[in-house]
N, C-alpha and C. Protein backbone atom coordinates (compact mmCIF):
# COMPACT_ATOMS: atom_id res chain seq x y z
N UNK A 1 0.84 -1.17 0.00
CA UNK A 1 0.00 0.00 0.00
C UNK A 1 0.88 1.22 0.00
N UNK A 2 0.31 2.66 -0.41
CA UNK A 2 1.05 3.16 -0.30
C UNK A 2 0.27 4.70 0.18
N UNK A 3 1.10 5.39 0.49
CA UNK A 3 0.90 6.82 1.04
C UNK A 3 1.63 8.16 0.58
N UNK A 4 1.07 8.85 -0.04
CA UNK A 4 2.20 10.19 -0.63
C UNK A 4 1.27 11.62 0.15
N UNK A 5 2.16 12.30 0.93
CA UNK A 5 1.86 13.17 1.56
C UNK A 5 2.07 14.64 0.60
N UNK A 6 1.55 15.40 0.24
CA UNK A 6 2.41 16.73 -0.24
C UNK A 6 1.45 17.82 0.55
N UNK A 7 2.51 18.92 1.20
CA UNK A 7 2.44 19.92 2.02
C UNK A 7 2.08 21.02 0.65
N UNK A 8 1.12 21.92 1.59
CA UNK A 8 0.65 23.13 0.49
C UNK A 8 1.61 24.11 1.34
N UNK A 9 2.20 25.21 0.54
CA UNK A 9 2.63 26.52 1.01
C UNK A 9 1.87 27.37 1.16
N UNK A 10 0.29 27.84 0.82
CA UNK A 10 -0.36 28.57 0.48
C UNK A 10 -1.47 28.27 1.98
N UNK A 11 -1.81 27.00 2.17
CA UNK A 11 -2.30 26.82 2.94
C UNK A 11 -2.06 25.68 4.28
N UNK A 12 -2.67 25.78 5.22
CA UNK A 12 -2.18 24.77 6.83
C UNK A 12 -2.37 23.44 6.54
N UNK A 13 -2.22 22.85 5.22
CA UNK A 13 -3.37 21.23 4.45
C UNK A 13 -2.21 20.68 3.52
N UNK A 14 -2.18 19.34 4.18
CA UNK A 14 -1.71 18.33 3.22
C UNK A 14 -2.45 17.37 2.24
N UNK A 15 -2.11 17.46 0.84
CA UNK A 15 -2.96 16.78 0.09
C UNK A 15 -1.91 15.04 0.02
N UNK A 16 -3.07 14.00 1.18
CA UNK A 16 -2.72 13.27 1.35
C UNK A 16 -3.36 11.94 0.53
N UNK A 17 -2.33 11.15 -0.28
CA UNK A 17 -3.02 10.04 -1.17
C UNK A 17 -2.74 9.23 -0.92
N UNK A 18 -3.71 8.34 -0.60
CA UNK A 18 -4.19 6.60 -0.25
C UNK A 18 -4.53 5.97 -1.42
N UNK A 19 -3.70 4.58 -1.42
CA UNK A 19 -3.40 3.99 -2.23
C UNK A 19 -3.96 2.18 -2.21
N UNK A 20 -4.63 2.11 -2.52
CA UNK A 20 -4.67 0.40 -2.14
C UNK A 20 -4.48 -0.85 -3.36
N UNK A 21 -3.23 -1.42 -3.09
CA UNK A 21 -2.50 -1.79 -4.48
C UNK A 21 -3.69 -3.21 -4.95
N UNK A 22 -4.13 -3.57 -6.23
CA UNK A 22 -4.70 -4.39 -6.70
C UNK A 22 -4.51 -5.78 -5.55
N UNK A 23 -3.87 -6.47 -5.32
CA UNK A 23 -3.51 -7.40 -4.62
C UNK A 23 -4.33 -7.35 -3.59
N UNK A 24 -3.97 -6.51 -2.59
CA UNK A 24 -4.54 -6.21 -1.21
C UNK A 24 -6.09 -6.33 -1.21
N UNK A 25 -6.52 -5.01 -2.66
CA UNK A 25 -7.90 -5.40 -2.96
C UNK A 25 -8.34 -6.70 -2.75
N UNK A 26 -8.41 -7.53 -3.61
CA UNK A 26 -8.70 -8.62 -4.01
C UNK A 26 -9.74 -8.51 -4.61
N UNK A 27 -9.89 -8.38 -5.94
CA UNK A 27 -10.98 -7.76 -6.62
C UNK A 27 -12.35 -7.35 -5.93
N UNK A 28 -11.86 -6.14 -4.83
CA UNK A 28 -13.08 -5.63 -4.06
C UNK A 28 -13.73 -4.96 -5.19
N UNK A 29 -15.14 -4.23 -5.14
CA UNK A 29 -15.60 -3.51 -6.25
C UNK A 29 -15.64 -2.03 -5.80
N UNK A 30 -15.80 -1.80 -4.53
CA UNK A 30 -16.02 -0.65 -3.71
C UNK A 30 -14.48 -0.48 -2.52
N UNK A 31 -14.17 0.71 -2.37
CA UNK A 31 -13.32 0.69 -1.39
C UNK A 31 -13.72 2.90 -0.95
N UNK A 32 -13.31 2.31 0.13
CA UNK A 32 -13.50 4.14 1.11
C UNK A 32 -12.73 3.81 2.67
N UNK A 33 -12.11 5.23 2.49
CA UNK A 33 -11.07 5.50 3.68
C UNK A 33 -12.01 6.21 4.73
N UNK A 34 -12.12 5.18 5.77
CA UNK A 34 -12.79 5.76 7.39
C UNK A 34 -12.19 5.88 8.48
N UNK A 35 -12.30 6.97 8.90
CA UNK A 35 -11.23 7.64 9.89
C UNK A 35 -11.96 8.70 10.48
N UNK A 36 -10.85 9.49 11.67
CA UNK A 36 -11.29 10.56 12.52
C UNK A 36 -11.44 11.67 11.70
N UNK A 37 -10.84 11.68 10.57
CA UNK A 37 -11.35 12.87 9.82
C UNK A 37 -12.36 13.24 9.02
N UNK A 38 -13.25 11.95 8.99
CA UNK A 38 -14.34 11.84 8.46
C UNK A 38 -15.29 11.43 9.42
N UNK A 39 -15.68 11.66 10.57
CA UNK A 39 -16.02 11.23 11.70
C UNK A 39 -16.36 9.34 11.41
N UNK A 40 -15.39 8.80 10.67
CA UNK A 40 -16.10 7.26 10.63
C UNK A 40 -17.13 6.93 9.71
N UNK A 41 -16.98 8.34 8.65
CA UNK A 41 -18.30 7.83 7.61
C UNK A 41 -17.73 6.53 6.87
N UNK A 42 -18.80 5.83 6.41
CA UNK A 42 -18.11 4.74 4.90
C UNK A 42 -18.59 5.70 4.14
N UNK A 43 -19.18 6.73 3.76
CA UNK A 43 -19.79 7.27 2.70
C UNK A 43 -18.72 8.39 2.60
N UNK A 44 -18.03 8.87 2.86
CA UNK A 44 -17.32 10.30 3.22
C UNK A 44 -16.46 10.52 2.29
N UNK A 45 -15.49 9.26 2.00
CA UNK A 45 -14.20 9.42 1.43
C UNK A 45 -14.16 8.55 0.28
N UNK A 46 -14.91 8.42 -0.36
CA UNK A 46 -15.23 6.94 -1.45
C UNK A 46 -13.17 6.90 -2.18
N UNK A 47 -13.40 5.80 -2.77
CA UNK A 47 -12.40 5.55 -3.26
C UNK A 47 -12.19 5.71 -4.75
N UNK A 48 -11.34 5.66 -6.20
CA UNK A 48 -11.60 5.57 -7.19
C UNK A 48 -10.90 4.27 -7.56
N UNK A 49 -12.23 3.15 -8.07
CA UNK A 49 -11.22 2.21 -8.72
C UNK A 49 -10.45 2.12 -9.65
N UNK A 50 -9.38 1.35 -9.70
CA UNK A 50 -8.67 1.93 -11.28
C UNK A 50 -8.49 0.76 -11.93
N UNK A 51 -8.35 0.40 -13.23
CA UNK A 51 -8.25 -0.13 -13.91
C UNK A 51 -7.57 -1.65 -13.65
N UNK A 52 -6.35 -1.12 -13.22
CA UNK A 52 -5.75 -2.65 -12.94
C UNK A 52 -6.38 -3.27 -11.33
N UNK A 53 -7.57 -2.59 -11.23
CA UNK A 53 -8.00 -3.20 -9.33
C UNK A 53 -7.45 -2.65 -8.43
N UNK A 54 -7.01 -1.51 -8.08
CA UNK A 54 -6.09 -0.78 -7.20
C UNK A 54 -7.20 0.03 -6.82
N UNK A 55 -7.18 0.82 -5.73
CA UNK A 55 -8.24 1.99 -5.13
C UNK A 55 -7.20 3.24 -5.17
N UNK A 56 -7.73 4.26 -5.50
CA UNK A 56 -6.96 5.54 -4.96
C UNK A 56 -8.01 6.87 -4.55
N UNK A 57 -7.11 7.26 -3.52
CA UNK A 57 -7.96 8.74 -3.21
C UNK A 57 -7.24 9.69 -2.57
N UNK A 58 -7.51 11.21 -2.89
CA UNK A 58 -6.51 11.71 -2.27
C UNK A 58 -7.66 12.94 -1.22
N UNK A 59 -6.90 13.26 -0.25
CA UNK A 59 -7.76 13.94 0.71
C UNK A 59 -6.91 15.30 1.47
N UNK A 60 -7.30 16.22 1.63
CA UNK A 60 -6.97 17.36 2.37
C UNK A 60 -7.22 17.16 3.94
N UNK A 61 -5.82 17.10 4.43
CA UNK A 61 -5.99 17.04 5.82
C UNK A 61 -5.16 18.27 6.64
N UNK A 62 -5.92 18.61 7.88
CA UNK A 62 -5.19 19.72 8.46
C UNK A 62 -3.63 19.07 9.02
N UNK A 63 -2.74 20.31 9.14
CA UNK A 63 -1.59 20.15 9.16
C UNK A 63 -1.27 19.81 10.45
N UNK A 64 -0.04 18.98 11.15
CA UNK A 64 0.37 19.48 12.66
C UNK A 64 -0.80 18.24 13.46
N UNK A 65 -1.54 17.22 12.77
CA UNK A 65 -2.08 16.86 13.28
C UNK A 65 -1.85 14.73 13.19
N UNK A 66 -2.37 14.08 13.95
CA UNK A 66 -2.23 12.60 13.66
C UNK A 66 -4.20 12.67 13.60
N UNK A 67 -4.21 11.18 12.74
CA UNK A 67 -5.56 10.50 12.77
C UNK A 67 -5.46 9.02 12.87
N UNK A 68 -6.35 8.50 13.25
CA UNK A 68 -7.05 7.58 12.83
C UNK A 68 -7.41 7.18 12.05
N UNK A 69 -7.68 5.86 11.03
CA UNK A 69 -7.97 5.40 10.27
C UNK A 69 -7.88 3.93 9.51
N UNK A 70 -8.80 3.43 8.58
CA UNK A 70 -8.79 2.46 7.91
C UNK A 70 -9.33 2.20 6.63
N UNK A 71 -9.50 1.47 5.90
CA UNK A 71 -9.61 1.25 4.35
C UNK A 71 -11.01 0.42 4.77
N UNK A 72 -12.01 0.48 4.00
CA UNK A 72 -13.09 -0.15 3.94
C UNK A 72 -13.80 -0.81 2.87
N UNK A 73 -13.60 -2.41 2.58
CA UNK A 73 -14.15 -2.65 1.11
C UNK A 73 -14.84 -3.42 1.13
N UNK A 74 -15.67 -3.12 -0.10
CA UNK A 74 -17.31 -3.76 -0.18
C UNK A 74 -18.19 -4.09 0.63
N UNK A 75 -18.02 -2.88 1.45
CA UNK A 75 -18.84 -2.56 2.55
C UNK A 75 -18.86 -3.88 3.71
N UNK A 76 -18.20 -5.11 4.00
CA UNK A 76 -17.92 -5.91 5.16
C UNK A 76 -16.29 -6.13 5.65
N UNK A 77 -15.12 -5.67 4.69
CA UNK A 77 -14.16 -6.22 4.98
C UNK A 77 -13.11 -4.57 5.29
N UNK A 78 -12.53 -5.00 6.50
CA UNK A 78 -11.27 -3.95 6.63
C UNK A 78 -10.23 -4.12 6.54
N UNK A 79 -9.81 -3.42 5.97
CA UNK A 79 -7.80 -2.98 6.16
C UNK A 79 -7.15 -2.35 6.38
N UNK A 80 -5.94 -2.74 7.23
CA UNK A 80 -5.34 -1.62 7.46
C UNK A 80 -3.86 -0.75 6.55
N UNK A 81 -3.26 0.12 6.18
CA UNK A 81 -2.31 0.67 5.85
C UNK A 81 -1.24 -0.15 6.22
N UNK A 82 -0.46 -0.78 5.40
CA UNK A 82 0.64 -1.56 6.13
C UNK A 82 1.85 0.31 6.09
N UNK A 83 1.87 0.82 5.39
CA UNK A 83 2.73 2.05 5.39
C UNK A 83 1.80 3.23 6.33
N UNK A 84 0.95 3.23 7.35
CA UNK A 84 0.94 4.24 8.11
C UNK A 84 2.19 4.54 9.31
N UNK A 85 2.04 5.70 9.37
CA UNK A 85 2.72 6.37 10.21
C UNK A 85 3.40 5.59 12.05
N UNK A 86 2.23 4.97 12.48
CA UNK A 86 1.59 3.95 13.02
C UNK A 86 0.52 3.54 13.52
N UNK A 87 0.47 2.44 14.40
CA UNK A 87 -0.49 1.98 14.68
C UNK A 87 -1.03 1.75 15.75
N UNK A 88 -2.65 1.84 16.54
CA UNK A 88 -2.93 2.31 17.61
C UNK A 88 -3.87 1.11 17.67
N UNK A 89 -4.31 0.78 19.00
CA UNK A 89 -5.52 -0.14 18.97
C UNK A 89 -6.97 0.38 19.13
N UNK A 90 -7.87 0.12 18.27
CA UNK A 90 -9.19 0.75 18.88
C UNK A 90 -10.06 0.81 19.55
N UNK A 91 -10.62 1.76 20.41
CA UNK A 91 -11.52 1.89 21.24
C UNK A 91 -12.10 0.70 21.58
N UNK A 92 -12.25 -0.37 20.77
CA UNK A 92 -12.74 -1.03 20.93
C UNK A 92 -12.45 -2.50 20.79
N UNK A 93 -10.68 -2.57 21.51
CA UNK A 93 -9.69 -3.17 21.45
C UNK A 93 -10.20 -5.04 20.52
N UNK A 94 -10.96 -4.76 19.53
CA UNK A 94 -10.69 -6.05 18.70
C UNK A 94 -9.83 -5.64 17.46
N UNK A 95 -9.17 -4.91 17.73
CA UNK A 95 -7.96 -4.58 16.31
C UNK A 95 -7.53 -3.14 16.29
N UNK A 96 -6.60 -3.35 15.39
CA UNK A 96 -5.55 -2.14 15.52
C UNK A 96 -5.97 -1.12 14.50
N UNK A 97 -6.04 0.65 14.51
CA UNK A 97 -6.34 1.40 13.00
C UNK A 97 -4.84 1.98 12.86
N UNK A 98 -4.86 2.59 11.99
CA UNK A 98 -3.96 2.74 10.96
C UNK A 98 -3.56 4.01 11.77
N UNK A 99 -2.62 4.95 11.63
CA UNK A 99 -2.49 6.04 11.88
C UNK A 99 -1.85 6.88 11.10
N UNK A 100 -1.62 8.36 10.32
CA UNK A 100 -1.11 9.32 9.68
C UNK A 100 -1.28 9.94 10.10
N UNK A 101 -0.05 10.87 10.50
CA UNK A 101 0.84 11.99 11.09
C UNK A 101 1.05 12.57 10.17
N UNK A 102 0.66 14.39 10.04
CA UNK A 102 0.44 15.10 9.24
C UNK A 102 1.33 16.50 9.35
């Protein structure tokens, strides 16, 4: 999986892109990134599929900050970022989310 961060000069926001490589998919049809910055929507952050089965999306996040988060596909199965920042356990200690530091 992968993660490319780029810092704006103009403004306090990193345009941050999530990547979910064909493989990992496993020919999911749907994929969306749920996290603290989306208060946990599945609807919030949809994904774009691409051609060879890969998901991508890129998102504006405030600067100076960490989140929470995870990959969500076809609406029953999760994953996590093997390249986040790190990793925290959740609230609701049956598994670990992803984390990016911003």
């Amino acid at each position: 999986m992968a993660i490319t961060k780029r810092y704006l000069k103009t403004r306090p926001v990193c345009k941050v892109t999530f990547k979910i490589p064909a493989k990992v998919a496993n020919a999911a049809k749907t994929a969306s990134i749920v996290g603290e910055f989306n208060d946990w929507s599945h609807t919030a952050a949809p994904m774009k599929r691409l051609k060879d089965g890969a998901f991508t999306a890129t998102l504006d996040l405030e600067k100076d900050e960490a989140y929470q988060f995870r990959y969500f596909l076809d609406e029953h199965r999760w994953e996590n970022e093997a390249e986040a920042d790190k990793f925290v356990r959740s609230p609701y200690g049956d598994s670990e989310n992803s984390v990016i530091i911003v």
